[in-house]
N, C-alpha and C. Protein backbone atom coordinates (compact mmCIF):
# COMPACT_ATOMS: atom_id res chain seq x y z
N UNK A 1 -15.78 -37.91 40.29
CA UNK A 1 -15.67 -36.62 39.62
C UNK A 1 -16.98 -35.86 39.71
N UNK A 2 -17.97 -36.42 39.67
CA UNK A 2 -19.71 -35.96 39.49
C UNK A 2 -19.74 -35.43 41.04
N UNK A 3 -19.38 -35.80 41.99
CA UNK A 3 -19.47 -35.45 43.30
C UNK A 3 -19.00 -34.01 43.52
N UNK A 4 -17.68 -33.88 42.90
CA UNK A 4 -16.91 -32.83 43.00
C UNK A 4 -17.41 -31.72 42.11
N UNK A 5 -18.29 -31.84 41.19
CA UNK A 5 -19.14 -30.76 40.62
C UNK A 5 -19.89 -30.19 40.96
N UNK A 6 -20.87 -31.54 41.80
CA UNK A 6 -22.42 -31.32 42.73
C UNK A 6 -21.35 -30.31 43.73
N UNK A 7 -20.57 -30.57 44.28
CA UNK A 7 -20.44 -29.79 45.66
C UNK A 7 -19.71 -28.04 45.26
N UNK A 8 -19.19 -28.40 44.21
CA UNK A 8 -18.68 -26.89 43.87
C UNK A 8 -19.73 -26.11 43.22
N UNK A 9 -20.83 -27.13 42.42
CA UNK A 9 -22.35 -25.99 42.09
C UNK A 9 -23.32 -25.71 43.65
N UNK A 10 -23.11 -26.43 44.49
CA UNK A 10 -23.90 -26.42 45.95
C UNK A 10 -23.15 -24.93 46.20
N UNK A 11 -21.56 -24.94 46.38
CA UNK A 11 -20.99 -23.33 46.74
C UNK A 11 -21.31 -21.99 46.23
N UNK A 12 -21.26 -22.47 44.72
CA UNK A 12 -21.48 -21.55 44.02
C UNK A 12 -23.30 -20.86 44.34
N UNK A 13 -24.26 -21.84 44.81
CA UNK A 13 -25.58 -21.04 44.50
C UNK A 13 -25.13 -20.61 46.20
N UNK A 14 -25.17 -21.28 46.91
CA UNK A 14 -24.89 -20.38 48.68
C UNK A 14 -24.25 -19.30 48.16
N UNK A 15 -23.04 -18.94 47.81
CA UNK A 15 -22.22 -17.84 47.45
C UNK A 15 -22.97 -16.78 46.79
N UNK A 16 -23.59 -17.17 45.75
CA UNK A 16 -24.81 -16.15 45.32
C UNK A 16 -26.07 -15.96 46.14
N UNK A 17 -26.49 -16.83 46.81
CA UNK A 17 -27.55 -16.37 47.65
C UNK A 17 -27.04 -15.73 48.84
N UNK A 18 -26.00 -15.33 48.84
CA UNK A 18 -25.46 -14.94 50.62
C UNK A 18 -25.02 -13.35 49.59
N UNK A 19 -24.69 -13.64 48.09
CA UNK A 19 -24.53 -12.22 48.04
C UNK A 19 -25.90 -11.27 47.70
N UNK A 20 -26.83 -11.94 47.36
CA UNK A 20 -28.05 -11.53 47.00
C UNK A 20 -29.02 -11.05 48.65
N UNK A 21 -28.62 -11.61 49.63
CA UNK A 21 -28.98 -11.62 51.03
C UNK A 21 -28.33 -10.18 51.45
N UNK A 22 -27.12 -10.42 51.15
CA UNK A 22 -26.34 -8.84 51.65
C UNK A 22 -26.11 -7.51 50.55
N UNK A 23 -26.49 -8.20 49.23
CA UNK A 23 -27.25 -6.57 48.31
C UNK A 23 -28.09 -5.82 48.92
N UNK A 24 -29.29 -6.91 49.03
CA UNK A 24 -30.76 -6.42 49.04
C UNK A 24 -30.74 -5.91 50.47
N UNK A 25 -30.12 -6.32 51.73
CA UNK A 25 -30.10 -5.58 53.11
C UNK A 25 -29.39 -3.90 52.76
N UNK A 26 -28.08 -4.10 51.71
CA UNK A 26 -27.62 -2.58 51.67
C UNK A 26 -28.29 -1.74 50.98
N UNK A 27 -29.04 -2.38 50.03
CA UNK A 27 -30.23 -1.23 49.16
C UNK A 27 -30.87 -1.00 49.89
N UNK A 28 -31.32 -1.70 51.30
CA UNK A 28 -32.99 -1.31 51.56
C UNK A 28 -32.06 -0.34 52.64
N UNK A 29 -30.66 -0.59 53.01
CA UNK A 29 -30.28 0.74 54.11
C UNK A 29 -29.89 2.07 53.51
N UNK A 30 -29.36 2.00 52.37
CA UNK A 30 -29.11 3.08 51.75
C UNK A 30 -30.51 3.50 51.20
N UNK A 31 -31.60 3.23 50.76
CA UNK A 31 -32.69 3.53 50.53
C UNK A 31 -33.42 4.37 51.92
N UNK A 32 -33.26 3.47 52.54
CA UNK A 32 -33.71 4.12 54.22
C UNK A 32 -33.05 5.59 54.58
N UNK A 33 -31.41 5.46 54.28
CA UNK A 33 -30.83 6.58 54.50
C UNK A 33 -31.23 7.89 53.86
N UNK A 34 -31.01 7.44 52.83
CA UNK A 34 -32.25 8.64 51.81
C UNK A 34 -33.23 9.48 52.17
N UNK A 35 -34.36 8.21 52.67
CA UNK A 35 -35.53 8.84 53.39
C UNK A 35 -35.32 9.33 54.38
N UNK A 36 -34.15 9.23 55.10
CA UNK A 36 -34.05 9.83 56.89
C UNK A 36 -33.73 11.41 56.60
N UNK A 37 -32.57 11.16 55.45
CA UNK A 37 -32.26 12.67 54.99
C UNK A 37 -33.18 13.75 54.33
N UNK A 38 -34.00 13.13 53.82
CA UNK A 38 -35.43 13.83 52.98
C UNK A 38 -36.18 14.53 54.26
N UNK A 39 -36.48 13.63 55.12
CA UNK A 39 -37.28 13.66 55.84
C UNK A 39 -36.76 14.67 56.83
N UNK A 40 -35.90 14.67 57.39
CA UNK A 40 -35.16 15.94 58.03
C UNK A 40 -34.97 15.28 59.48
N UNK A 41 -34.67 14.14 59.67
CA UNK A 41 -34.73 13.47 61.02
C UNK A 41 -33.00 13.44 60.89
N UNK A 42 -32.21 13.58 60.24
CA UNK A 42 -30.56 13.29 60.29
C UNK A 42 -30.33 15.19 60.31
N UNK A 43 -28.89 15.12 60.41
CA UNK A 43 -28.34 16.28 59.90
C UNK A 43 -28.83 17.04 58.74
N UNK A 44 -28.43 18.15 58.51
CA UNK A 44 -28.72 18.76 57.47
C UNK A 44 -27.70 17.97 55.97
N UNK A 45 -28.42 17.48 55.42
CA UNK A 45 -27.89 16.50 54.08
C UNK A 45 -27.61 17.74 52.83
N UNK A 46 -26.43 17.85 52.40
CA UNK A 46 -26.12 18.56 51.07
C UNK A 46 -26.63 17.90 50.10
N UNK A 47 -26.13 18.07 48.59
CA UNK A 47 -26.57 17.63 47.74
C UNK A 47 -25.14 16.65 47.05
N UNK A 48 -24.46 16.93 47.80
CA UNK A 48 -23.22 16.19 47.70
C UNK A 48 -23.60 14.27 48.25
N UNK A 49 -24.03 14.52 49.13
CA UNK A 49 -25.02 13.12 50.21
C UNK A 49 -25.71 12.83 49.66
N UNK A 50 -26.62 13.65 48.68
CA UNK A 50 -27.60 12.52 47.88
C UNK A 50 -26.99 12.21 46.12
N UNK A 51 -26.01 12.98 46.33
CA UNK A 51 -25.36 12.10 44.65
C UNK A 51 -24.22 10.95 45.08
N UNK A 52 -23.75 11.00 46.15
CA UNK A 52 -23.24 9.79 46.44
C UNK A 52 -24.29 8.56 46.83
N UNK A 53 -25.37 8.73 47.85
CA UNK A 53 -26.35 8.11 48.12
C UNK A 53 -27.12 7.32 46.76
N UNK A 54 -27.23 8.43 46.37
CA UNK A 54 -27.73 7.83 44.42
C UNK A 54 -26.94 6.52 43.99
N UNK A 55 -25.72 6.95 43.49
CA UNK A 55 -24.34 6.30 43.17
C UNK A 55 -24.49 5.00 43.76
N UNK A 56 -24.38 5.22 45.28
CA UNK A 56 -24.54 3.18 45.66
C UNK A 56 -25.17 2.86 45.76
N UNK A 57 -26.62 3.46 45.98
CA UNK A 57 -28.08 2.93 45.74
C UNK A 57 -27.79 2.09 44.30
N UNK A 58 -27.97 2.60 43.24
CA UNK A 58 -27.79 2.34 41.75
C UNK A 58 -26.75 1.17 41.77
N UNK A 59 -25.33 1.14 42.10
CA UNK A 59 -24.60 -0.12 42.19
C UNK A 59 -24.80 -1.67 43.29
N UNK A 60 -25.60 -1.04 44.11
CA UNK A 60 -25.73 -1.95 44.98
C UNK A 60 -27.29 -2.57 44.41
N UNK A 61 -27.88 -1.72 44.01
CA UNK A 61 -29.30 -2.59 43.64
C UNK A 61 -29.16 -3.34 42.03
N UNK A 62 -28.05 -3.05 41.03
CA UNK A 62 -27.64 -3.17 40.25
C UNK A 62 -27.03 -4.89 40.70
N UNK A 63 -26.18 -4.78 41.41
CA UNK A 63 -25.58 -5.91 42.10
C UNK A 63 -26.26 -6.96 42.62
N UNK A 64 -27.31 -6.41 43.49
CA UNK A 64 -27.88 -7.58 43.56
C UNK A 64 -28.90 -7.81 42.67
N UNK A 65 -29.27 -7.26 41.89
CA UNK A 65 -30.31 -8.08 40.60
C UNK A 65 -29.66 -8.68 39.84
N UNK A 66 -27.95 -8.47 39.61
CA UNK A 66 -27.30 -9.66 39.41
C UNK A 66 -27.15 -10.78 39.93
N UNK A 67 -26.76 -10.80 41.34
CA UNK A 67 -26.80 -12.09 42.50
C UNK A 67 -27.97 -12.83 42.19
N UNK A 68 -29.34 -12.37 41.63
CA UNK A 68 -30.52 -12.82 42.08
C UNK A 68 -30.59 -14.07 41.16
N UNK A 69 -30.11 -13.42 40.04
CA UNK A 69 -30.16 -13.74 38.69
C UNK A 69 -29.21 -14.81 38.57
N UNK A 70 -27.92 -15.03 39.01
CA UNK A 70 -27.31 -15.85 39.35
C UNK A 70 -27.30 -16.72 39.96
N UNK A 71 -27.78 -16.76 40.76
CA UNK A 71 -28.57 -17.47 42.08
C UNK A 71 -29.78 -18.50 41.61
N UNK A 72 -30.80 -17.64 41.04
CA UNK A 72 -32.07 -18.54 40.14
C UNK A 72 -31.13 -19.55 39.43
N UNK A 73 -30.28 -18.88 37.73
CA UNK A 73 -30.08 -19.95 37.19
C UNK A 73 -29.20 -20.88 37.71
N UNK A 74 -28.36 -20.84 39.07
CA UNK A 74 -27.84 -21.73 39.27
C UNK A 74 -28.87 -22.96 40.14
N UNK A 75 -29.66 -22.63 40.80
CA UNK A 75 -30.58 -22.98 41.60
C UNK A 75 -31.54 -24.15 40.69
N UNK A 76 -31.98 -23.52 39.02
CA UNK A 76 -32.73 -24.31 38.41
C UNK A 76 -32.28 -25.44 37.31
């Protein structure tokens, strides 16, 4: 029975570290995107593009400081 715990807490921290791996890559691209649009290297960006941009910035970095967090206490 102890086996079958160890291996379903082993899934559970991979599962959080693979989602904490693919938060933190979409914050740092949507963060990037931001700056491309600021910067004037993309199309001309409305203000429509940066309140959505906002929006998943905020849920996705939200998300993964959950994963992270999940991840640690399962880890320790």
């Amino acid at each position: 029975m102890e086996e079958w715990r160890s291996a379903s807490r082993a899934q559970d921290r991979k599962l959080w570290q693979t989602l904490w791996y693919v938060g933190a890559a979409l914050t740092l691209t949507l963060a990037s995107s931001i700056l491309v649009a600021l910067g004037g290297f993309g199309a001309a960006a409305t203000d429509w593009f940066y309140v959505q941009q906002a929006v998943l910035l905020l849920l996705s970095a939200a998300g993964t400081v959950f994963a992270l967090r999940r991840w640690r206490t399962l880890r320790g």
